[in-house]
Protein backbone atom coordinates (compact mmCIF):
# COMPACT_ATOMS: atom_id res chain seq x y z
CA UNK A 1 186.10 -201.22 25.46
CA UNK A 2 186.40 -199.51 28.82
CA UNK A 3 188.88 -201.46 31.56
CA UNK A 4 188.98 -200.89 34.71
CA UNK A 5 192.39 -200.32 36.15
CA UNK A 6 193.06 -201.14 39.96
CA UNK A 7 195.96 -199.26 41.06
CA UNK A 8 198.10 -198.77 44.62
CA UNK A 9 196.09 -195.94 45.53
CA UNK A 10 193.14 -197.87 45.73
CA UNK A 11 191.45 -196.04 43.44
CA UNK A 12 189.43 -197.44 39.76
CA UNK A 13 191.14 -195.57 36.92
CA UNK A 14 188.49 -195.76 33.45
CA UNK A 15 190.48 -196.17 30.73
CA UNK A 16 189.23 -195.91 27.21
CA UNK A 17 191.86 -196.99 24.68
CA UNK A 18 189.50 -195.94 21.48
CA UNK A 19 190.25 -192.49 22.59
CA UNK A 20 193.68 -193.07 24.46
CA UNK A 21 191.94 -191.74 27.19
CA UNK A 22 191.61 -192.42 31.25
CA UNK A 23 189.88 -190.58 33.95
CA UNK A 24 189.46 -191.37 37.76
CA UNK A 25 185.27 -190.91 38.62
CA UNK A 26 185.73 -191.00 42.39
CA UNK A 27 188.77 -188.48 42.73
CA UNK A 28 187.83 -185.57 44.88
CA UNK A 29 190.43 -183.20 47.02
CA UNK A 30 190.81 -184.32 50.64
CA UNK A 31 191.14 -180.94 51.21
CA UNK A 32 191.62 -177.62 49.96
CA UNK A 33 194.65 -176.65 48.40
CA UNK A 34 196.42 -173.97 50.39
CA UNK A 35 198.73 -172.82 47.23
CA UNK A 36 198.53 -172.85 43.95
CA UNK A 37 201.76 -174.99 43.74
CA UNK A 38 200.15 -177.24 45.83
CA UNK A 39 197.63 -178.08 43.39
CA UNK A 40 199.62 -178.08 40.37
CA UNK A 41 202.11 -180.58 42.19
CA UNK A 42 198.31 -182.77 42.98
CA UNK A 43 197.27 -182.49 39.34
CA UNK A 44 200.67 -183.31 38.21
CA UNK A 45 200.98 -186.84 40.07
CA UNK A 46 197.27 -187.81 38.78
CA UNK A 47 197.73 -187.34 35.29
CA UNK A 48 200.99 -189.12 36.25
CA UNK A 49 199.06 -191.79 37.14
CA UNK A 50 196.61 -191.55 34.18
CA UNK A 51 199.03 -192.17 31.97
CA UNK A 52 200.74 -194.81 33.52
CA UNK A 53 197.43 -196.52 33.47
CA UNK A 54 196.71 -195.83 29.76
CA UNK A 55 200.65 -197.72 28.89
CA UNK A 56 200.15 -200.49 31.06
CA UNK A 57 196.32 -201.02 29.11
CA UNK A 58 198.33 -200.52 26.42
CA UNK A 59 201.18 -203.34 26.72
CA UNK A 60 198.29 -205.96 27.73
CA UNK A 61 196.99 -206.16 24.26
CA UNK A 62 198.07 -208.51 21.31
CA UNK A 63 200.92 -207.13 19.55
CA UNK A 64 202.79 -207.54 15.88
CA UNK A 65 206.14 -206.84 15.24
CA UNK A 66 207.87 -204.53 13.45
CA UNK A 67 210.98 -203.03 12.40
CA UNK A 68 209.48 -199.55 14.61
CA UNK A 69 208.63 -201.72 17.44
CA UNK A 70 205.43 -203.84 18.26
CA UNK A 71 202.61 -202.43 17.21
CA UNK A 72 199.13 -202.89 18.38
CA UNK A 73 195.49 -202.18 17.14
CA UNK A 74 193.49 -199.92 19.44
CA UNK A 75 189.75 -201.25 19.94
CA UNK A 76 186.93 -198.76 18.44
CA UNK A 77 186.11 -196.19 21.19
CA UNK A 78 183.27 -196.09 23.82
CA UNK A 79 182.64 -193.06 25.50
CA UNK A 80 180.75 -190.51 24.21
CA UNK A 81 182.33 -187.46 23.21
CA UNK A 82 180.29 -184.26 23.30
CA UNK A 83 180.61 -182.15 20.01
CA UNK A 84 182.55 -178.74 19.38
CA UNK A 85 179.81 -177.50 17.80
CA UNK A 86 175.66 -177.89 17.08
CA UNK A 87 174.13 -180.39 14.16
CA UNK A 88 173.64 -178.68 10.98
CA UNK A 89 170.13 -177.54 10.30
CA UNK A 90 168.97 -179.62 6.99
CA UNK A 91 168.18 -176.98 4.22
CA UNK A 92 164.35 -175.96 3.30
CA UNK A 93 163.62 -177.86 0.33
CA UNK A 94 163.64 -175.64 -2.64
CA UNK A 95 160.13 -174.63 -4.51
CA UNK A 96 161.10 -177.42 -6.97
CA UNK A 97 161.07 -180.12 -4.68
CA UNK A 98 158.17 -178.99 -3.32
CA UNK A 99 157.01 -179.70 -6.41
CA UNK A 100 158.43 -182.95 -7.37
CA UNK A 101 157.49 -184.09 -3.94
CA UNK A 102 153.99 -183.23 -4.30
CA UNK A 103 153.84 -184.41 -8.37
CA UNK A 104 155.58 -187.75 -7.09
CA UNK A 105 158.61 -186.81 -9.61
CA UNK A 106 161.54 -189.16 -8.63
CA UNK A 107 165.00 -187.85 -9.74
CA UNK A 108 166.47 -190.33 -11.90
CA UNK A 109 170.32 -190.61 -13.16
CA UNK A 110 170.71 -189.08 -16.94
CA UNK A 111 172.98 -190.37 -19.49
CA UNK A 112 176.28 -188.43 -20.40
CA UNK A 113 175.68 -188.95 -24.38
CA UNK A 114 172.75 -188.91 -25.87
CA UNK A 115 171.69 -189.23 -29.76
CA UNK A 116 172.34 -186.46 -31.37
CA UNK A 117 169.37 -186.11 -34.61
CA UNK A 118 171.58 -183.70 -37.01
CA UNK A 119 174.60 -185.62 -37.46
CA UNK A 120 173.21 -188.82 -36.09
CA UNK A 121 176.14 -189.39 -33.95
CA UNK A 122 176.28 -189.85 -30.09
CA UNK A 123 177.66 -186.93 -28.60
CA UNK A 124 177.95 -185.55 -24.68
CA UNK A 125 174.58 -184.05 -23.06
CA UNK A 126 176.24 -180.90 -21.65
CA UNK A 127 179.71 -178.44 -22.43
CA UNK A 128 181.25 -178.38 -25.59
CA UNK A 129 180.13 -180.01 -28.90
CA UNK A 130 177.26 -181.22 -27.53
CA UNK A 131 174.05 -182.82 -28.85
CA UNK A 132 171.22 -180.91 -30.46
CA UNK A 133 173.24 -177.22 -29.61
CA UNK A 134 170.87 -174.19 -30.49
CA UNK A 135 173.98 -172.85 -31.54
CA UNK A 136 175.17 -174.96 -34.11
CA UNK A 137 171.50 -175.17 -35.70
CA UNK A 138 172.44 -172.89 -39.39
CA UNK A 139 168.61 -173.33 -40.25
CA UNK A 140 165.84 -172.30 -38.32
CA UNK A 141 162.27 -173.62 -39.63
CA UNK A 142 159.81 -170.86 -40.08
CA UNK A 143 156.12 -171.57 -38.52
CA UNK A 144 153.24 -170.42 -39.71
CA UNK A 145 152.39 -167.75 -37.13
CA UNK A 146 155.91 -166.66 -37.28
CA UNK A 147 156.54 -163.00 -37.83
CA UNK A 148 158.23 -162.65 -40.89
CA UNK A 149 160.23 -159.23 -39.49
CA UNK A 150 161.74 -161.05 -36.60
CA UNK A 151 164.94 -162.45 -36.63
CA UNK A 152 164.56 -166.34 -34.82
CA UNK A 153 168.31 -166.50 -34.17
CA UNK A 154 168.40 -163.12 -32.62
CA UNK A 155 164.67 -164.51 -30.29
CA UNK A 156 166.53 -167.51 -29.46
CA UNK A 157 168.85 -165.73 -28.04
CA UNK A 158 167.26 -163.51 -25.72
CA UNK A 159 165.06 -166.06 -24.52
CA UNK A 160 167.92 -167.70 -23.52
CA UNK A 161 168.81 -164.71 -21.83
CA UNK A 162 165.76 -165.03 -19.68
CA UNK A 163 166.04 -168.55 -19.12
CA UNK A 164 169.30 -167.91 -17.12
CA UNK A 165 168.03 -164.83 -15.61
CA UNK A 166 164.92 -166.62 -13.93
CA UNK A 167 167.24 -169.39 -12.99
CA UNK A 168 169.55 -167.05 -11.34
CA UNK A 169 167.02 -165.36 -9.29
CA UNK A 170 164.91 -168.78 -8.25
CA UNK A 171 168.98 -169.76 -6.91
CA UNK A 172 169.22 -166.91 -5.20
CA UNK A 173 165.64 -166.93 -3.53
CA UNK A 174 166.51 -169.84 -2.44
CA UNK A 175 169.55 -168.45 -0.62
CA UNK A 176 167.95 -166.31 0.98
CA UNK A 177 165.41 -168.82 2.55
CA UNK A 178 168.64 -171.56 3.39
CA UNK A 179 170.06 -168.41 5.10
CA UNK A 180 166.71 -167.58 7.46
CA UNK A 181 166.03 -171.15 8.75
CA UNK A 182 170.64 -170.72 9.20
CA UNK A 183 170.83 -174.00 7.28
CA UNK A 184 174.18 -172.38 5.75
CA UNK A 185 177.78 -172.01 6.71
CA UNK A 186 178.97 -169.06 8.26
CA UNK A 187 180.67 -167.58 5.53
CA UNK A 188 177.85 -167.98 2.93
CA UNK A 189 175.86 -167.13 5.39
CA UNK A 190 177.06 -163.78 5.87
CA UNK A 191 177.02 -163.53 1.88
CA UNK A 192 173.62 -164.35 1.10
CA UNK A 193 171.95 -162.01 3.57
CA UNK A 194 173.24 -159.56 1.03
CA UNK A 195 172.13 -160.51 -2.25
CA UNK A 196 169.91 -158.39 -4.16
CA UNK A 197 166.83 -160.16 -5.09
CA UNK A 198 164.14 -158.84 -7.80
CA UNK A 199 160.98 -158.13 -6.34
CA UNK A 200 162.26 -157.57 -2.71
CA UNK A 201 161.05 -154.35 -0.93
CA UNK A 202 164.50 -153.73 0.24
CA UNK A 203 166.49 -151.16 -1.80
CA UNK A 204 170.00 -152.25 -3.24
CA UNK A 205 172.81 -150.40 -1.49
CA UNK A 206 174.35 -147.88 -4.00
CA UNK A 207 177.97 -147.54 -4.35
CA UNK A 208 179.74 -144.54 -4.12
CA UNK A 209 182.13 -143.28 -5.98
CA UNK A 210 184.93 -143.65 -3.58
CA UNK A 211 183.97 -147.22 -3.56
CA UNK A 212 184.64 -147.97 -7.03
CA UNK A 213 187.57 -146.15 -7.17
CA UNK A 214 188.97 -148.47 -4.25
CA UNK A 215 187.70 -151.83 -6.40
CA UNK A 216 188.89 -150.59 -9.65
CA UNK A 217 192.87 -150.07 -7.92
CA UNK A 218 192.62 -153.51 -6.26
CA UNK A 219 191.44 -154.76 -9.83
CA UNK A 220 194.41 -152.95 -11.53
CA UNK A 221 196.92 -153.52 -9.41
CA UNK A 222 196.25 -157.35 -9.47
CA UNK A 223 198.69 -157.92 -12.21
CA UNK A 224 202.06 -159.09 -11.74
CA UNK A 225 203.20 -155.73 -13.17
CA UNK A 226 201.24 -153.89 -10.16
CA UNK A 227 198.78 -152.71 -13.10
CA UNK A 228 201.89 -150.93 -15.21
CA UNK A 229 201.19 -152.17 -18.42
CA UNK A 230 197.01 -152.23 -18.29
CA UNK A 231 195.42 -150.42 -20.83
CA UNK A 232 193.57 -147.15 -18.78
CA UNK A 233 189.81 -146.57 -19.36
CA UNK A 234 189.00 -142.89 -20.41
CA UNK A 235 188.71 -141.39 -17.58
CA UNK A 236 190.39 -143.95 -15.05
CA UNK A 237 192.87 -142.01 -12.49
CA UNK A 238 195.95 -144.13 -11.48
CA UNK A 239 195.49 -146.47 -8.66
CA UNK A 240 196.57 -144.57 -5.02
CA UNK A 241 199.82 -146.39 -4.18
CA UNK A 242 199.62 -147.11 -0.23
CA UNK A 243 203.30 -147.27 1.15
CA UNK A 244 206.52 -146.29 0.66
CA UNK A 245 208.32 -147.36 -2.59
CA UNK A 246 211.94 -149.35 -2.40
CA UNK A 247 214.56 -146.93 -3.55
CA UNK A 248 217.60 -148.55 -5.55
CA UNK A 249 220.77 -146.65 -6.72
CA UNK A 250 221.41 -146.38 -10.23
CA UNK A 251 223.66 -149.09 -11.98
CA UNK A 252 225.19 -146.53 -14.38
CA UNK A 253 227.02 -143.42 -12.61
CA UNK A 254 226.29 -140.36 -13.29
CA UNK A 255 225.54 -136.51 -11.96
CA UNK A 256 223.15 -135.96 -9.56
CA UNK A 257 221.61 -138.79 -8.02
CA UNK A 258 224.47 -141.33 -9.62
CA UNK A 259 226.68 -139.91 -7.44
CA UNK A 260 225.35 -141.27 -4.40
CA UNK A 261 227.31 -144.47 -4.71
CA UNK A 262 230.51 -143.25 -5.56
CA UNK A 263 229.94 -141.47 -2.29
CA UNK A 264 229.22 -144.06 -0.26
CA UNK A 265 231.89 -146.13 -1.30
CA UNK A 266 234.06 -142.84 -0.19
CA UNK A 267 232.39 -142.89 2.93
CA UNK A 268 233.34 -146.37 3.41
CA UNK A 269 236.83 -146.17 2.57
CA UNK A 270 237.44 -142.78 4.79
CA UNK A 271 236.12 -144.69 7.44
CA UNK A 272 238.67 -147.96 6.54
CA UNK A 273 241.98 -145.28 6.08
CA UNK A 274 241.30 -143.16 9.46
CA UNK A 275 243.23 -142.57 12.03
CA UNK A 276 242.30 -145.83 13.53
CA UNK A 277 243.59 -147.86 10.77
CA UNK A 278 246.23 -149.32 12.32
CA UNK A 279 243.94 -150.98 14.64
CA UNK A 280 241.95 -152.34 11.31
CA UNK A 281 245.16 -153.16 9.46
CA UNK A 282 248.48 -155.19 10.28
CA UNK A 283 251.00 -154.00 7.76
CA UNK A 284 253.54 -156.64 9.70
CA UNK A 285 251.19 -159.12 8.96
CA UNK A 286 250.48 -158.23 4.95
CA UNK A 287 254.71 -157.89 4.71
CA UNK A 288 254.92 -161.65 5.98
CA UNK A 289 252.14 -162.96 4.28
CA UNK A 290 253.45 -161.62 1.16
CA UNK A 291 257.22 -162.71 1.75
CA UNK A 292 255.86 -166.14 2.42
CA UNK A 293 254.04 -166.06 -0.85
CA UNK A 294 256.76 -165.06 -2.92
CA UNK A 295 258.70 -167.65 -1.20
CA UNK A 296 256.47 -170.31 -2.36
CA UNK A 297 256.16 -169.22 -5.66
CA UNK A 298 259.94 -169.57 -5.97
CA UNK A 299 260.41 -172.49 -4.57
CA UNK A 300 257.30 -174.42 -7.05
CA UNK A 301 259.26 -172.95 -10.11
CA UNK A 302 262.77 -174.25 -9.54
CA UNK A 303 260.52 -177.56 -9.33
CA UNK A 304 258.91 -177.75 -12.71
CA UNK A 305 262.35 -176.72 -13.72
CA UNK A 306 264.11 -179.21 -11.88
CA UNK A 307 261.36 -181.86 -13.39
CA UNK A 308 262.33 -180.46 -16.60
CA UNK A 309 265.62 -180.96 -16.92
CA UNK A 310 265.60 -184.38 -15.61
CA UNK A 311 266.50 -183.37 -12.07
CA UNK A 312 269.16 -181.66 -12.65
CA UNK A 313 269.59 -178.28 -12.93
CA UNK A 314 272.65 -176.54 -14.63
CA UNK A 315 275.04 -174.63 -12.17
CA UNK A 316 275.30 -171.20 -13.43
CA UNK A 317 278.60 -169.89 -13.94
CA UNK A 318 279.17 -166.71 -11.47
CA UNK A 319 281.57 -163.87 -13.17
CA UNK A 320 283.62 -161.71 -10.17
CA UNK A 321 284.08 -158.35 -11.03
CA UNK A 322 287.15 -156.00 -10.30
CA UNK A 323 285.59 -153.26 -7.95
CA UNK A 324 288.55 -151.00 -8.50
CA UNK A 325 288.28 -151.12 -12.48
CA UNK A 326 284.58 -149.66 -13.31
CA UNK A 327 285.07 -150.03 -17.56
CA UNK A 328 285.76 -154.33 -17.04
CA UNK A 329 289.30 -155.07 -18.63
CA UNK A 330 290.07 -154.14 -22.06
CA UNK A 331 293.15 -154.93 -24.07
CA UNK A 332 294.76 -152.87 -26.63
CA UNK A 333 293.96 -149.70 -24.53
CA UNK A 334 296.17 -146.92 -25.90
CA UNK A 335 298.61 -145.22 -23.55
């Protein structure tokens, strides 16, 4: 839904509402710009303009209110966007499905359980405790052209081996071909150039030493411990620590390096109690504030005494002393 917007300037402003979007087709410059303020002050009124257009296309269509306001549904878009970036390129089919495709094999959707024979129960196809496991199989029957020196549990097992290994390398050949036609993202893409493929002329890039020294630290120091508590390989050197390590003072003071915060805490101090202290502390100020305290203190016990008692508090009796007799007066005093 494109509309066509006639404005004062004379001039047909497109406006695409899909997109929120409006452009002028027959703007050109009258002439050229002689500054560069001069065009940003141009460029500045017509995307003015533009978006004037785009609220006024806006406000013309059917509305529903809401607590937020009125709200309107913007029509699907019609112009043509070009893309940020090419079409994938579809992925070779794989030698199977060169296969199935030429057989006339149709994939078809399996079942999840399936009938399992030995405990004649239905059990999941694939994962754990699944139907008809070679695993869980305690008997093997022998054939006739069996070898009777072979072990069939320890056969089944390496040709299960190989089943994974040939699967493995037919996934990885097929890498290999996704990655020439560059039917794979960039980051795979960059990954599967790489992979070492049996049969390939190309030799395997060997690792040096160095190398697995470096992969062997990152591995170690994974841990949350920074690799403290792994258990070493014979051999193994500790991982090269890269950085400087956070230095802490000892909680428990001692000699030597437990010193060193008993002397900054000096150092602190000397610098509180120097000759410049005065400036750093009011002594007048402490005085008061302590008098004022004291004060208050005073006055909030006679209260809870006062509260006490009723409200009334008991005068106490005030005894006057004779200055110019020091022992008090006593009777009887022998002459």
């Amino acid at each position: 839904m494109v509309l066509t917007v006639e404005m004062e300037a004379q001039s047909d402003f497109q406006v695409d509402l899909g997109h929120l979007m409006a452009f002028n087709p027959h703007h050109s410059f009258p002439s050229q710009p002689s500054s560069r303020d001069e065009l940003v002050k141009e460029c500045l009124q017509k995307g003015t303009e533009l978006v004037q257009a785009i609220a006024d296309s806006l406000f013309h269509l059917p509305s529903t209110e809401d607590v937020d306001g009125p709200l309107v549904k913007l029509p699907p878009p019609a112009t043509r966007l070009p893309r940020e970036k090419h079409f994938p390129t579809p992925k070779p089919p794989t030698k199977w499905e060169l296969f199935a495709q030429k057989k006339g094999i149709k994939k078809r959707k399996k079942d999840k359980v399936v009938f399992d024979e030995q405990s004649e129960t239905w059990k999941r196809r694939f994962g754990y405790d699944r139907a008809n496991d070679e695993e869980a199989i305690p008997i093997i029957e022998a054939k006739p052209n069996d070898d009777p020196n072979e072990d069939p549990f320890a056969k089944r097992k390496e040709n299960k081996k190989k089943r994974i290994e040939k699967q493995e390398s037919h996934r990885l050949k097929n890498l290999k071909q996704a990655a020439k036609a560059g039917a794979l993202p960039s980051h795979i893409q960059l990954a599967a150039t790489a992979l070492p493929i049996t049969g390939t002329q190309a030799a395997p890039k060997k690792v040096t030493k160095d190398e697995l020294g470096n992969v062997a630290g990152l591995a170690a120091t994974a841990t949350a411990s920074g690799g403290k508590f792994d258990k070493k390989l014979p051999g193994e050197k500790a991982a090269a620590h890269k950085g400087k390590y956070r230095k802490f003072l000892p909680v428990v003071e001692g000699s030597g390096i437990g010193s060193r915060e008993k002397e900054q805490t000096e150092k602190i101090m000397n610098k509180i109690f120097s000759k410049n202290s005065h400036e750093i502390l009011n002594i007048d100020k402490a005085v008061k504030t302590y008098n004022v305290k004291k004060e208050k203190k005073q006055k909030s016990e006679k209260s809870k005494a006062a509260s006490a008692t009723g409200g009334k508090l008991k005068p106490q009796k005030k005894i006057q002393k004779n200055p110019s007799k020091k022992g008090g007066s006593k009777k009887g005093k022998a002459k």
